[in-house]
N, C-alpha and C. Protein backbone atom coordinates (compact mmCIF):
# COMPACT_ATOMS: atom_id res chain seq x y z
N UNK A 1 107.91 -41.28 -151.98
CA UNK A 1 107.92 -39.92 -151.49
C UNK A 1 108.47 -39.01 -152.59
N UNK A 2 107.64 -37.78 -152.83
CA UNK A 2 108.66 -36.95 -153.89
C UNK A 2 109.62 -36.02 -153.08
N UNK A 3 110.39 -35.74 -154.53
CA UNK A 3 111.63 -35.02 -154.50
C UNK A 3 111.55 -34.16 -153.09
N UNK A 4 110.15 -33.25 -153.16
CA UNK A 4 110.27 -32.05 -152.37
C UNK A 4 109.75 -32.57 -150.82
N UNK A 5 109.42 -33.30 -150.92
CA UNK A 5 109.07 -34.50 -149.38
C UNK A 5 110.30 -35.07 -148.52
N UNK A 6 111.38 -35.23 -149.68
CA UNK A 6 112.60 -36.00 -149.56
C UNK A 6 113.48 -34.60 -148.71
N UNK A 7 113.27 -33.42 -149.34
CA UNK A 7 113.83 -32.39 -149.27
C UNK A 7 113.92 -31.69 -147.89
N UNK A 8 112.60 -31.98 -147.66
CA UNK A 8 111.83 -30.90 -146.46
C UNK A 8 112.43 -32.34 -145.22
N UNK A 9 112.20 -33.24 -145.49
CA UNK A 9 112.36 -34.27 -144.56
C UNK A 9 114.28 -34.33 -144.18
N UNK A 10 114.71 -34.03 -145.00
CA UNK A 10 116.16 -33.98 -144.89
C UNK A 10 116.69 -33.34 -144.21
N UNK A 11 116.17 -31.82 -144.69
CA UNK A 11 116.65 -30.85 -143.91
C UNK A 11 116.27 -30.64 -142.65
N UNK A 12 115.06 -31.29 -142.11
CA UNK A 12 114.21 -31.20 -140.33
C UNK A 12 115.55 -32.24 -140.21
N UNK A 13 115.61 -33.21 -140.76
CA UNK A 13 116.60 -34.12 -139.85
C UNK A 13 118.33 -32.92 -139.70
N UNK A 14 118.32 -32.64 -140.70
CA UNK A 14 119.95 -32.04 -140.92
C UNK A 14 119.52 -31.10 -139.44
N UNK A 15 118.99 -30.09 -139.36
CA UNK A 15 118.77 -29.26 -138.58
C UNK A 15 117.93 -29.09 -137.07
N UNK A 16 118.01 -30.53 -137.19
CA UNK A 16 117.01 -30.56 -135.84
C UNK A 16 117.92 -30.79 -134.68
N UNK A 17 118.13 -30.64 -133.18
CA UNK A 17 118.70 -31.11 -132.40
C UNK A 17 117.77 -31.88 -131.32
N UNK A 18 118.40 -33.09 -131.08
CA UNK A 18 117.50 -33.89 -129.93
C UNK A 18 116.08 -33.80 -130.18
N UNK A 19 115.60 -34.27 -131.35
CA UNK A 19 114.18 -34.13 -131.95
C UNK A 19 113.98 -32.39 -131.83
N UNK A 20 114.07 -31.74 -131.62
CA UNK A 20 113.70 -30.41 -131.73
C UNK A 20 114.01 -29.42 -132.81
N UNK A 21 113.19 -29.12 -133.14
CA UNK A 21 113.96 -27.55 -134.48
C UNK A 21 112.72 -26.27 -134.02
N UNK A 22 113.60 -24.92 -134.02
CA UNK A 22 112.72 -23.87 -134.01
C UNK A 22 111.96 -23.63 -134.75
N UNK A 23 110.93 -22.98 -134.76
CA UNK A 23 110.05 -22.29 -135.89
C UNK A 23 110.27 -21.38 -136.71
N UNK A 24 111.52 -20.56 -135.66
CA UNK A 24 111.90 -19.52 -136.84
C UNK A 24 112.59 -20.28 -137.90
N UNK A 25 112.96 -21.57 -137.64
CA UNK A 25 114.20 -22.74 -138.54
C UNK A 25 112.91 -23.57 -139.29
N UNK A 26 111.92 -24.08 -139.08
CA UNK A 26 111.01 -24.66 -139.49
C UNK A 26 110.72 -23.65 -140.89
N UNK A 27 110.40 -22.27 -140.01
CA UNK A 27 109.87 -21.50 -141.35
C UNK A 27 110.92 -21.03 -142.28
N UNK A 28 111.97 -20.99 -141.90
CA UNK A 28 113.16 -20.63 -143.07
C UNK A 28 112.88 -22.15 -143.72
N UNK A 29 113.10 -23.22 -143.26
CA UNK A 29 113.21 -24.34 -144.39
C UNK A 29 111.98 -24.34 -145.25
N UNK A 30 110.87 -23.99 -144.66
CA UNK A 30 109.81 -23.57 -145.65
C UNK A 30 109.85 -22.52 -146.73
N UNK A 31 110.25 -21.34 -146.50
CA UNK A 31 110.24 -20.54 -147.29
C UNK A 31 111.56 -21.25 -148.15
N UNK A 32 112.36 -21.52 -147.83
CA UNK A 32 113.96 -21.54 -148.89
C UNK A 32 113.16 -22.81 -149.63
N UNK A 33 112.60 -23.71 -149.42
CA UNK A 33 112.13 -24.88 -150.29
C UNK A 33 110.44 -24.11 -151.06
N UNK A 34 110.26 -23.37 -150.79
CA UNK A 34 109.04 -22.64 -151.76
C UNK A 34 107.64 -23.71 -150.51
N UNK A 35 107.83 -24.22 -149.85
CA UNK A 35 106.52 -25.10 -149.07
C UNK A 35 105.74 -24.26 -148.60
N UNK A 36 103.97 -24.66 -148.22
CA UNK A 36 103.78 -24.39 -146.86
C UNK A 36 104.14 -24.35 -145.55
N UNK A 37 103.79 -23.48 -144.73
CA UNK A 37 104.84 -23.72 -143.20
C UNK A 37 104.21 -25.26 -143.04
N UNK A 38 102.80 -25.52 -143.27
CA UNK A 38 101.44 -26.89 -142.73
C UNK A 38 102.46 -27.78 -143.14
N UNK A 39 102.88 -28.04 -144.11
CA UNK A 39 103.72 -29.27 -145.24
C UNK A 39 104.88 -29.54 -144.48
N UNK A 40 105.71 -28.20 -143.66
CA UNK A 40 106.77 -28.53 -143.07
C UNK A 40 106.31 -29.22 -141.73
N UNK A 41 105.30 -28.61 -140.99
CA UNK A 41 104.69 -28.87 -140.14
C UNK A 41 104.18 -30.67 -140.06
N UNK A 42 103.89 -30.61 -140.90
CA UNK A 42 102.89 -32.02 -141.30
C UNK A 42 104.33 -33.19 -140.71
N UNK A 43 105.45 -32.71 -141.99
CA UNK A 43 106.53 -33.85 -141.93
C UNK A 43 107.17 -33.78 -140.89
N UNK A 44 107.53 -32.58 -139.80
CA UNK A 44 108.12 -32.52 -138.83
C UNK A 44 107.30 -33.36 -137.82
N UNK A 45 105.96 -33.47 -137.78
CA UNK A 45 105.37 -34.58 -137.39
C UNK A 45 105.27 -36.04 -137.48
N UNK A 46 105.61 -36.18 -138.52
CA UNK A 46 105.63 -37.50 -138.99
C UNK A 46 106.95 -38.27 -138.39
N UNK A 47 107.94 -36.90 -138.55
CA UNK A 47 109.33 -37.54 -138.28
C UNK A 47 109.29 -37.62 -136.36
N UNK A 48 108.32 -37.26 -136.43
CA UNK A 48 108.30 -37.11 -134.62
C UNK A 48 109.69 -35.79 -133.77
N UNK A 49 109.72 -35.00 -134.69
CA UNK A 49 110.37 -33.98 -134.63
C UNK A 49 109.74 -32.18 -133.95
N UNK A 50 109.69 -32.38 -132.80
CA UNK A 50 108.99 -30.96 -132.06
C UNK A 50 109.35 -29.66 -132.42
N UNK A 51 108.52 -28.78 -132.95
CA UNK A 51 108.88 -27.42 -133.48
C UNK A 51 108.86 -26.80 -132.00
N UNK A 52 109.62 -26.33 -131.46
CA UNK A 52 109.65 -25.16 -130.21
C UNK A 52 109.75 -23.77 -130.77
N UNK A 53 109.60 -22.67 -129.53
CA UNK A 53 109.41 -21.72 -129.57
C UNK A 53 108.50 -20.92 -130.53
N UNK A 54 107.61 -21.79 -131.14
CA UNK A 54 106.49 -20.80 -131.85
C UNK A 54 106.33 -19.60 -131.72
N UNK A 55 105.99 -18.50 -132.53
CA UNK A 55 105.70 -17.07 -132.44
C UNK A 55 104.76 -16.88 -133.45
N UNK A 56 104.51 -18.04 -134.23
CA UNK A 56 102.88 -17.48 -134.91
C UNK A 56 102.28 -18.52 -134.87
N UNK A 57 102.06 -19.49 -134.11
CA UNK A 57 101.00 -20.37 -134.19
C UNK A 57 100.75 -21.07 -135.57
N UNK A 58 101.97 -21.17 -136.31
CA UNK A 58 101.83 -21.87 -137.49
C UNK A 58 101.85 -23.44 -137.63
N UNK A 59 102.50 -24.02 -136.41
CA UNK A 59 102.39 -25.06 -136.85
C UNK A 59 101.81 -25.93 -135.56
């Protein structure tokens, strides 16, 4: 996995509660790591980690 995979995956875990993280929190970890919202999206999936409260249908 690279660096920035390692990164994005860290921080969904650091910040997630009870598998869950917001979107407005999804998309700050995206923007502060330079990612796509999809990329954050992608791994928050992988990790089996649910984005709630959507407000743009990003992920």
């Amino acid at each position: 996995m690279t660096d920035r995979k390692e990164q994005i995956q860290s921080s969904l875990q650091t910040h997630s509660v009870d598998g869950r993280i917001s979107c407005a929190l999804a998309r700050k970890i995206a923007r502060d790591l330079s990612v796509p919202y999809k990329e954050v999206g992608e791994i928050a999936n992988r990790l089996g980690i649910k984005i709630t409260d959507c407000e743009l249908g990003c992920f």
